[in-house]
C-alpha atoms as a PDB file:
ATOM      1  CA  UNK A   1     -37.642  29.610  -4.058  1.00  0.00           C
ATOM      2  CA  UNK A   2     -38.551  27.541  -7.192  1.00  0.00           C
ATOM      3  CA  UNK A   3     -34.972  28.764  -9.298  1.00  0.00           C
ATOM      4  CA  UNK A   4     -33.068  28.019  -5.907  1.00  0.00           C
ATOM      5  CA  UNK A   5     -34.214  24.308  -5.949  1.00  0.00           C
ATOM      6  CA  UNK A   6     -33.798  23.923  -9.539  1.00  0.00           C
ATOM      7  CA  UNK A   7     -30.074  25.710  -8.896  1.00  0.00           C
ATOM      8  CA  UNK A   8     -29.051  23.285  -5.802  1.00  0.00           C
ATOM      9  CA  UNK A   9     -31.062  20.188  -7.530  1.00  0.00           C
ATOM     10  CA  UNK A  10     -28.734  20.931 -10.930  1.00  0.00           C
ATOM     11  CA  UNK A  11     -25.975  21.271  -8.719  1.00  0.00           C
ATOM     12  CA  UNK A  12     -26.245  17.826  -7.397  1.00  0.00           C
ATOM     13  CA  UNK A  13     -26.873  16.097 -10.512  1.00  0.00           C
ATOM     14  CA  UNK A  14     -23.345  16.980 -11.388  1.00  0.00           C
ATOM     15  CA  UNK A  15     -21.791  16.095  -8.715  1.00  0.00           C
ATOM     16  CA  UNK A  16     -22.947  14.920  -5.056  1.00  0.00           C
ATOM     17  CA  UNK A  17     -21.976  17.559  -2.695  1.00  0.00           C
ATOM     18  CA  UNK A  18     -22.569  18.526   1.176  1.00  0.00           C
ATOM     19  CA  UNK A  19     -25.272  20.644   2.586  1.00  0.00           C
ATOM     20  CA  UNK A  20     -22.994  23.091   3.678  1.00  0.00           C
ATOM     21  CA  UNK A  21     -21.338  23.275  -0.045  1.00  0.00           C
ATOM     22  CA  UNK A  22     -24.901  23.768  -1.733  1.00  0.00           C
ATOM     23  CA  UNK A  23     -25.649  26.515   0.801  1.00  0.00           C
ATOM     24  CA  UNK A  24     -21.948  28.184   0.211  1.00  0.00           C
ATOM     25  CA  UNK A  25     -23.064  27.950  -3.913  1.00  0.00           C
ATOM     26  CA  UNK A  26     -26.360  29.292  -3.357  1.00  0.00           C
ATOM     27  CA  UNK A  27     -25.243  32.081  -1.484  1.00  0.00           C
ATOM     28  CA  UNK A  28     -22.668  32.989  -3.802  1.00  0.00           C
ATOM     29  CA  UNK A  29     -25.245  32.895  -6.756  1.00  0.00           C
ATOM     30  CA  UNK A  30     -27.215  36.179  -4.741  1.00  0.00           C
ATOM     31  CA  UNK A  31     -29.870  33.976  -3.283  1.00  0.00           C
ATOM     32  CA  UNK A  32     -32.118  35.013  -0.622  1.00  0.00           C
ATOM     33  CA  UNK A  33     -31.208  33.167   2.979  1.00  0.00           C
ATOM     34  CA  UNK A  34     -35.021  31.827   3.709  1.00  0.00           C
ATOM     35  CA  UNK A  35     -35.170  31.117  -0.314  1.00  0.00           C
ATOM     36  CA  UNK A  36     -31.795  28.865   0.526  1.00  0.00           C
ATOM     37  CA  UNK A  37     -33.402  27.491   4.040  1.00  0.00           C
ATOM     38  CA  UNK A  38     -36.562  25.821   1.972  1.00  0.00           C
ATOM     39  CA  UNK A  39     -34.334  25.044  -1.115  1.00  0.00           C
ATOM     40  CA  UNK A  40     -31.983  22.823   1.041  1.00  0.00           C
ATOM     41  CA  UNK A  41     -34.714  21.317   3.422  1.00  0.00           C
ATOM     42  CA  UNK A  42     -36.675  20.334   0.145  1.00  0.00           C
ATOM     43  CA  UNK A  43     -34.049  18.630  -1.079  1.00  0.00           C
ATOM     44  CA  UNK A  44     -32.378  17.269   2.225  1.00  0.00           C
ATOM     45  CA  UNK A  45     -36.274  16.307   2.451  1.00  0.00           C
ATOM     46  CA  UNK A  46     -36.124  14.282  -1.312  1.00  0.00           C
ATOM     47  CA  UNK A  47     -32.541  12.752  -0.216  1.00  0.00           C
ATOM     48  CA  UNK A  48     -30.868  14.447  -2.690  1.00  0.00           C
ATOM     49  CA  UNK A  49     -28.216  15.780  -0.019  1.00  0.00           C
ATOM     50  CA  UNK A  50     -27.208  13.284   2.318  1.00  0.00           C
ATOM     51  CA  UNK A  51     -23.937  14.436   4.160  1.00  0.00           C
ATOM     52  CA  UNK A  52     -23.363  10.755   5.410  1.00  0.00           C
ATOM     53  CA  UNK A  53     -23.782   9.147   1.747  1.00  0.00           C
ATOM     54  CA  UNK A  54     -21.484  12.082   0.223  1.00  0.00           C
ATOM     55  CA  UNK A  55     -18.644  11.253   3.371  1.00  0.00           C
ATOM     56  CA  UNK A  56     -18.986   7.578   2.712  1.00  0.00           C
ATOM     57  CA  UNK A  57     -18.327   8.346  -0.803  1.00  0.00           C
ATOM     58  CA  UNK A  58     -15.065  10.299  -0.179  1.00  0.00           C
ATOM     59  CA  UNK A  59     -13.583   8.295   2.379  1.00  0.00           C
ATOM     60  CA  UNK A  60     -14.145   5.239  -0.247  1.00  0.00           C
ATOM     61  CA  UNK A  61     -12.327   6.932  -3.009  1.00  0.00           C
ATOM     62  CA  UNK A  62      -9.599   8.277  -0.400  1.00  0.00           C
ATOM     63  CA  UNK A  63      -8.810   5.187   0.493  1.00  0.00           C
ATOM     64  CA  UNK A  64      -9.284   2.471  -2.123  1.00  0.00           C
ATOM     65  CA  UNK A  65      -8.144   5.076  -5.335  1.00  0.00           C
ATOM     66  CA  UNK A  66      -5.726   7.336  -3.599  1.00  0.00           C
ATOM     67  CA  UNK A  67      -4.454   4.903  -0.648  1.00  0.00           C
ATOM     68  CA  UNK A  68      -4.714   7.347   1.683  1.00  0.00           C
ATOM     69  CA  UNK A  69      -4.643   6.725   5.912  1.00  0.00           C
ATOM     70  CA  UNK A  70      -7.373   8.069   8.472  1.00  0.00           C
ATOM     71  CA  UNK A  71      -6.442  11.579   9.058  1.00  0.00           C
ATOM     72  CA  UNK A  72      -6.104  12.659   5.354  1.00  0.00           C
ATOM     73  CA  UNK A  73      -9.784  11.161   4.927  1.00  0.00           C
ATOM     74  CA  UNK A  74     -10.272  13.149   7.752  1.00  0.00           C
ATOM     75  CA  UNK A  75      -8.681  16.056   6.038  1.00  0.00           C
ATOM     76  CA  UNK A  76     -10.773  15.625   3.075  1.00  0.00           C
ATOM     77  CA  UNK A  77     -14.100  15.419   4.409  1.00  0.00           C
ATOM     78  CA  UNK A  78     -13.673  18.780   6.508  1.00  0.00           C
ATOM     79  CA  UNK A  79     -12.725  20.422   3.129  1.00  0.00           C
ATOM     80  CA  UNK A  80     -16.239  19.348   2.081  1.00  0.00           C
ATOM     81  CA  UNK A  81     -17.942  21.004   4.673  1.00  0.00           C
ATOM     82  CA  UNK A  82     -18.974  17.728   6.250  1.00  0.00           C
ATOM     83  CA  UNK A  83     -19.887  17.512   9.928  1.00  0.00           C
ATOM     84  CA  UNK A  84     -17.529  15.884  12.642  1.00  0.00           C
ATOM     85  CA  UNK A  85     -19.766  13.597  13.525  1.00  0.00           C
ATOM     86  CA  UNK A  86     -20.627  12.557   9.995  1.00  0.00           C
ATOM     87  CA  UNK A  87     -17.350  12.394   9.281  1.00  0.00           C
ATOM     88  CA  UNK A  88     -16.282  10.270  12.388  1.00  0.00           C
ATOM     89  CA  UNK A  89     -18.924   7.811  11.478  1.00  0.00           C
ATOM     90  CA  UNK A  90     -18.053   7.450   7.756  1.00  0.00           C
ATOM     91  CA  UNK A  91     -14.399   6.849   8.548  1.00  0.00           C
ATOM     92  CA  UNK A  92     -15.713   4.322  10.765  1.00  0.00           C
ATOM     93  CA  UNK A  93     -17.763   2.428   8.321  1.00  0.00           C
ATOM     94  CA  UNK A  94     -15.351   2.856   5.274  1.00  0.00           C
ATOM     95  CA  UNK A  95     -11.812   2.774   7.011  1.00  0.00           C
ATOM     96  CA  UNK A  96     -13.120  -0.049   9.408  1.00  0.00           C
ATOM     97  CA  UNK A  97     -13.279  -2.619   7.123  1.00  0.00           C
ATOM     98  CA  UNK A  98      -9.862  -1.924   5.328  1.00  0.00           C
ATOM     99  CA  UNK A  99      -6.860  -3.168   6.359  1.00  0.00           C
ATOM    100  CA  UNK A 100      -4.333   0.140   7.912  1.00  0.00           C
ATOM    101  CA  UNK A 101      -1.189  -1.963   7.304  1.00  0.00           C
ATOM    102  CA  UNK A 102      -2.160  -3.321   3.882  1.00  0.00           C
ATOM    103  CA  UNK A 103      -3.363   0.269   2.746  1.00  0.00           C
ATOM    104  CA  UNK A 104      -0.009   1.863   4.173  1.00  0.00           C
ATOM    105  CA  UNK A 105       2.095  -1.072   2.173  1.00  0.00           C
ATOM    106  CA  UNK A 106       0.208  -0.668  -0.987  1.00  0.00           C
ATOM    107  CA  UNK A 107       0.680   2.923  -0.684  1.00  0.00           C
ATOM    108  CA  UNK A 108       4.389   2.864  -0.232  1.00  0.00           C
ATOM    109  CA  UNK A 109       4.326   0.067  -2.947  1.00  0.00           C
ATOM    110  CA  UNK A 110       3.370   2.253  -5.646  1.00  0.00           C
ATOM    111  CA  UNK A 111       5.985   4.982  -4.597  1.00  0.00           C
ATOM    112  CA  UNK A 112       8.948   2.623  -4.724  1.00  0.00           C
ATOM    113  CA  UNK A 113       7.486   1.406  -8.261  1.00  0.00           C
ATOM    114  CA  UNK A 114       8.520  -2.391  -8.246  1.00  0.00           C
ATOM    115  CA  UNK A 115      11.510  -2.279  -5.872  1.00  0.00           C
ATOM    116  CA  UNK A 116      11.957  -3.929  -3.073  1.00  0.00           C
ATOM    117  CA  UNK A 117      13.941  -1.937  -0.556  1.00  0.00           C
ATOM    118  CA  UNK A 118      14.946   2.028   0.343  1.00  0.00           C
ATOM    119  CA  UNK A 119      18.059   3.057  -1.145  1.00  0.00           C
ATOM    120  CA  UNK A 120      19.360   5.428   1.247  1.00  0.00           C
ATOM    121  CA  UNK A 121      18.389   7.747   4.472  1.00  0.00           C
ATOM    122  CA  UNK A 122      17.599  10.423   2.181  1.00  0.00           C
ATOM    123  CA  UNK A 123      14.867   8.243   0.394  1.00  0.00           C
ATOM    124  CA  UNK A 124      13.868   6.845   3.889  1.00  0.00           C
ATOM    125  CA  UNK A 125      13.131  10.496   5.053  1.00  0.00           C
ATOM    126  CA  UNK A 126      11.318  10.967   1.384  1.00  0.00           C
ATOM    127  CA  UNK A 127       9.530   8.405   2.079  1.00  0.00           C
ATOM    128  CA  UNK A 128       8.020   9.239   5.537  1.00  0.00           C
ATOM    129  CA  UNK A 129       7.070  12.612   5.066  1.00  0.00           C
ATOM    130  CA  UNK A 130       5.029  11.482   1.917  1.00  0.00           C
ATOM    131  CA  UNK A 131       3.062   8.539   4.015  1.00  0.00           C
ATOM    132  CA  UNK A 132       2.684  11.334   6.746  1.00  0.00           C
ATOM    133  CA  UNK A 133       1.206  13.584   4.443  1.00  0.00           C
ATOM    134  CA  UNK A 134      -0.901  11.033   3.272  1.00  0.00           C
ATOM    135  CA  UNK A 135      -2.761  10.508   6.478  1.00  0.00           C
ATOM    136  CA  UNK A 136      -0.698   7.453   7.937  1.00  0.00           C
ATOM    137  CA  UNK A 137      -0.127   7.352  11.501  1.00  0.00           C
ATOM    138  CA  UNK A 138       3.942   7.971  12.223  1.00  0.00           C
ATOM    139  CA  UNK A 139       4.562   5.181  14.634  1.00  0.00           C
ATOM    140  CA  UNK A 140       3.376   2.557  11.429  1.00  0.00           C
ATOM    141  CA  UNK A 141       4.934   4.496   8.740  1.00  0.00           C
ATOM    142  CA  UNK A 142       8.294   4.072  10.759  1.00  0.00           C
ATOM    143  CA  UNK A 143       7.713   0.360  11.410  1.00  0.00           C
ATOM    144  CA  UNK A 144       6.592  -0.613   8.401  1.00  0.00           C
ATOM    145  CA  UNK A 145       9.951   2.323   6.442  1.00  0.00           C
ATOM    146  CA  UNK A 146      12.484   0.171   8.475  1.00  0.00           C
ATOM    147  CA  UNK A 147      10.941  -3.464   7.006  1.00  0.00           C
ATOM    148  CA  UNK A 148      12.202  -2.383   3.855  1.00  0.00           C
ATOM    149  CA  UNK A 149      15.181   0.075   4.764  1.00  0.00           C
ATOM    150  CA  UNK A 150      18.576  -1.858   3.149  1.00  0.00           C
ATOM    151  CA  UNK A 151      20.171  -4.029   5.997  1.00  0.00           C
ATOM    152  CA  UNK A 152      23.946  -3.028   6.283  1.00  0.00           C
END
């Protein structure tokens, strides 16, 4: 059990990571199962894995480096093997106390780099898939795509 600790505690002080990603490593390095059982519940036991601290984590740099909506967060922290629940309340705490509209505005900000309207349909379409796929809800990607949509 002793290497298995010192594996998942080296793995950590890299980089934080989820329960369920330290077990995934462990296993993958030929640990035993019950080796991996007190290995994690030591360290869950020391704090050194905290799902909710890692999801908090994520959904901050989701949304204040990348400018990314809900459901990408979302997205992300179900990559990382976090919980529903953990993730629910992270997005919660993080996304709560940002502004949607101001995050979707910066966001399309920094794709039309300095200018101030769409050029053309074709550019308007560009422009929603991308905040789609970024995790923006449709119905405020389309209000917000016609604000700056050239009047004719």
């Amino acid at each position: 059990m002793g290497s298995t600790y010192i594996d998942g505690l080296t793995m950590l002080g890299r980089r934080e990571r989820s329960e369920q990603r330290i077990r995934q490593r462990l296993v993958s390095n030929e640990r035993a199962p019950e080796d991996i059982d007190e290995a994690v519940a030591r360290l869950r036991g020391e704090r050194a894995i905290n799902d909710q601290r890692v999801a908090e984590a994520i959904a901050r740099t989701e949304t204040g480096i990348r400018k990314r909506g809900k459901v990408r967060v979302r997205m992300q922290l179900e990559r990382a093997g976090i919980a529903k629940e953990t993730a629910k309340a992270a997005i919660e705490e993080v996304v709560g106390t940002i502004d949607d509209e101001a995050l979707l505005e910066s966001s399309l900000r920094k794709r039309l780099r300095g200018r101030e309207t769409i050029a053309d349909d074709k550019e308007f379409q560009r422009l929603f898939r991308y905040l789609i796929g970024q995790g923006f809800e449709s119905d405020r990607v389309m209000k917000t795509l016609k604000a700056y949509r050239i009047k004719r």
